[in-house]
C-alpha atoms as a PDB file:
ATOM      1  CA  UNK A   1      11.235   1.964  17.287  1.00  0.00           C
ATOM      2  CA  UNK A   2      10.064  -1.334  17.981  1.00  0.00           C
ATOM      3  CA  UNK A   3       6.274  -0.371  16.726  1.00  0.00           C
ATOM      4  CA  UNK A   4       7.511   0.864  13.312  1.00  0.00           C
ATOM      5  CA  UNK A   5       9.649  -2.115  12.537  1.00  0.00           C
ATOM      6  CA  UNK A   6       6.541  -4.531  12.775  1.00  0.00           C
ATOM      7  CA  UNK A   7       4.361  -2.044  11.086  1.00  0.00           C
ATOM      8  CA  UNK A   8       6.582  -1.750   8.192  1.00  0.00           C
ATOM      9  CA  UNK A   9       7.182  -5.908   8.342  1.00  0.00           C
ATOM     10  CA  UNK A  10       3.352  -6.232   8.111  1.00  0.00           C
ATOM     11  CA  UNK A  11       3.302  -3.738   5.471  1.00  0.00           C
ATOM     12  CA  UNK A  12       5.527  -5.225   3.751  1.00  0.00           C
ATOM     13  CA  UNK A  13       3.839  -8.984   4.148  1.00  0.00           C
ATOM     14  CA  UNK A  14       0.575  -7.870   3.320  1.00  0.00           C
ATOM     15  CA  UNK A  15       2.226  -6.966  -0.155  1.00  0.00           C
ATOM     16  CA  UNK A  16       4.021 -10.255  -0.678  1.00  0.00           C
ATOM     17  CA  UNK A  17       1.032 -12.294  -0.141  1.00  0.00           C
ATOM     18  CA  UNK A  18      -0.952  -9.771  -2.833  1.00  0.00           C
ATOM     19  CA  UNK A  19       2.037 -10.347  -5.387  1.00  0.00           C
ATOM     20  CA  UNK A  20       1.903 -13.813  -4.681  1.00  0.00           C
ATOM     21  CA  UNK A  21      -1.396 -14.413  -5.311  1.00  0.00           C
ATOM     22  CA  UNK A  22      -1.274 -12.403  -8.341  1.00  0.00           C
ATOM     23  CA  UNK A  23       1.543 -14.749  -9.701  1.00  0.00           C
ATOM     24  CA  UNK A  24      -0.502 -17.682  -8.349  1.00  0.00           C
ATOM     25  CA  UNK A  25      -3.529 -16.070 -10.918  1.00  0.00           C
ATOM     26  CA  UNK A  26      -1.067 -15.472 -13.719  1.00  0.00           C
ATOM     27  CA  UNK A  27      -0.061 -18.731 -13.539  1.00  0.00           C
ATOM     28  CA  UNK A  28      -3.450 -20.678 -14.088  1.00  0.00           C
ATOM     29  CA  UNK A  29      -4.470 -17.914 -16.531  1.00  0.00           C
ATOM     30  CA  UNK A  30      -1.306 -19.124 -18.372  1.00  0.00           C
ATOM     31  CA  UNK A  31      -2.245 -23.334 -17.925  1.00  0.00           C
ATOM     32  CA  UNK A  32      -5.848 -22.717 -18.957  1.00  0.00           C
ATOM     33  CA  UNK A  33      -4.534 -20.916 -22.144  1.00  0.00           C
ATOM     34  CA  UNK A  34      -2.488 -23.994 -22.878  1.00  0.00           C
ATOM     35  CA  UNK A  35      -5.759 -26.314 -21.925  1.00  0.00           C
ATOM     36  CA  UNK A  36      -7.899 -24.908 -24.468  1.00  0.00           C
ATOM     37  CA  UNK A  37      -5.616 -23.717 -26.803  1.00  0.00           C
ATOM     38  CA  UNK A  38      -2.742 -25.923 -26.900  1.00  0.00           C
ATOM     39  CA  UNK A  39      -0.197 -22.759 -26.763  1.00  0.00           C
ATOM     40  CA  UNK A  40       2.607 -22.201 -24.421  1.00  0.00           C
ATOM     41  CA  UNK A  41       2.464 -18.775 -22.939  1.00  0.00           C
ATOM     42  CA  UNK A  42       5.262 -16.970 -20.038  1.00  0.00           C
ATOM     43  CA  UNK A  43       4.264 -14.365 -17.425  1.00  0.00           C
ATOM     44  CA  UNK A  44       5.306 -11.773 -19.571  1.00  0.00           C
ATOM     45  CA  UNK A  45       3.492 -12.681 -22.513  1.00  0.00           C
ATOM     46  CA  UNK A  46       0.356 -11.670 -20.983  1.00  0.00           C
ATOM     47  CA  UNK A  47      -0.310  -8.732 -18.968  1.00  0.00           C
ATOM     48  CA  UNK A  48      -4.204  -7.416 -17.060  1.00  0.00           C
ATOM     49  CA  UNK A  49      -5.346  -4.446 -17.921  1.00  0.00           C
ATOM     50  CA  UNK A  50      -9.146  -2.600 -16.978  1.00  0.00           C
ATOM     51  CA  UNK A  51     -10.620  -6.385 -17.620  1.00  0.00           C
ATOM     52  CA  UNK A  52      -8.396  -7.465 -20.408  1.00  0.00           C
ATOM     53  CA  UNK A  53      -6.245 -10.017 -20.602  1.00  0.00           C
ATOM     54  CA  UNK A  54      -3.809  -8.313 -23.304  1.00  0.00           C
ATOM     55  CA  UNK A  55      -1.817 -10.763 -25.146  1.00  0.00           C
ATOM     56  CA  UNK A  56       1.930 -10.208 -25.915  1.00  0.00           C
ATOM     57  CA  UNK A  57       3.393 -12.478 -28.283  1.00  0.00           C
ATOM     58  CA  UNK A  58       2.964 -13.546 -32.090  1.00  0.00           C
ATOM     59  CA  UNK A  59      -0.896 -13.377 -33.950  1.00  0.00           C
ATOM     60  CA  UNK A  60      -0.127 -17.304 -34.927  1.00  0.00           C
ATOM     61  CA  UNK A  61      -0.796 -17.912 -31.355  1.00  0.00           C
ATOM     62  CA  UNK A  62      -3.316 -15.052 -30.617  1.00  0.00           C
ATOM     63  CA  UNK A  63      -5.156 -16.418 -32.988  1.00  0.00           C
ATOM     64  CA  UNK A  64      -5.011 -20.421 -31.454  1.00  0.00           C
ATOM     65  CA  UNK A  65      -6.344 -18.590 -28.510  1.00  0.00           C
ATOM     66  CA  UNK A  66      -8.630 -16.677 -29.985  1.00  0.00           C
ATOM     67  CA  UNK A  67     -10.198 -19.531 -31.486  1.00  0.00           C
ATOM     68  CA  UNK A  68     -10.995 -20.592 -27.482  1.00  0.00           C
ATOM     69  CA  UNK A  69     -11.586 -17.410 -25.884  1.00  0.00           C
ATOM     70  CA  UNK A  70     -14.640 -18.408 -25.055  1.00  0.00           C
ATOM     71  CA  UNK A  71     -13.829 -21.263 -23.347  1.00  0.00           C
ATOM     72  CA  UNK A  72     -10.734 -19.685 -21.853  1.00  0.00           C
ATOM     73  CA  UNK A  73     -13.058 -17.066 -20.402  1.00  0.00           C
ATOM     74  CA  UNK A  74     -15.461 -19.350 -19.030  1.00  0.00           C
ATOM     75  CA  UNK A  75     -12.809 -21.124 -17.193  1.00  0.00           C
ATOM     76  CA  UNK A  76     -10.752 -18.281 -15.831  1.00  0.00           C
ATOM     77  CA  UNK A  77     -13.938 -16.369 -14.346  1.00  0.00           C
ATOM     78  CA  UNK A  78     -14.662 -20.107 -12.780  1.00  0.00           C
ATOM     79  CA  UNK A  79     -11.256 -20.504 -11.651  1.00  0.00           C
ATOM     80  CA  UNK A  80      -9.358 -16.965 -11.100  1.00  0.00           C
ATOM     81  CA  UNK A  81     -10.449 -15.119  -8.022  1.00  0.00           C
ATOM     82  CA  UNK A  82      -9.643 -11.896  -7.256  1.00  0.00           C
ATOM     83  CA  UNK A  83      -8.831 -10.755 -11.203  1.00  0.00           C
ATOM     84  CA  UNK A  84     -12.017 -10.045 -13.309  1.00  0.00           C
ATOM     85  CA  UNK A  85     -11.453 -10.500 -16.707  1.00  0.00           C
ATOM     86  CA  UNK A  86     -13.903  -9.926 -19.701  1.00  0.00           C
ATOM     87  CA  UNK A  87     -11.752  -9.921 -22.839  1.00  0.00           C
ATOM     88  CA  UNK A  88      -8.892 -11.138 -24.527  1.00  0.00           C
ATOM     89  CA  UNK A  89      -6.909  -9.012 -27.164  1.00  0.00           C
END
């Protein structure tokens, strides 16, 4: 009984530390954004799809960022591991 407690604990540990470091990612994503761009964003105003970063909020500021995508790129594929990202839209 023992055995299967700590194997679901680690289980379950092992996925906290992915979804933290996946918040941890979101997070910079969302201060290099407002680096280059000068927009405020919130975790659910973005979302990481097949190498997108897909934007979800108003085209005033998907277009600020648009203006620095390229930038915002450069930086986030410096500076995010673990989350490859090619595009924004």
């Amino acid at each position: 009984m023992q055995s299967s407690m700590k194997s679901l604990a680690g289980f379950f540990n092992k996925f906290q530390g992915k979804v933290a470091l996946q918040i941890q990612a979101y997070d910079l994503i969302i201060e290099i954004i407002k680096k280059h761009a000068k927009v405020g964003l919130e975790m659910k105003d973005i979302k990481i799809s097949a190498g997108e970063l897909i934007l979800k909020t108003s085209s005033m500021i998907k277009n600020e960022i648009y203006i620095k995508k390229t930038l915002i790129l450069k930086e986030i594929k410096q500076k995010v591991r673990g989350i490859n990202i090619n595009d924004i839209r």
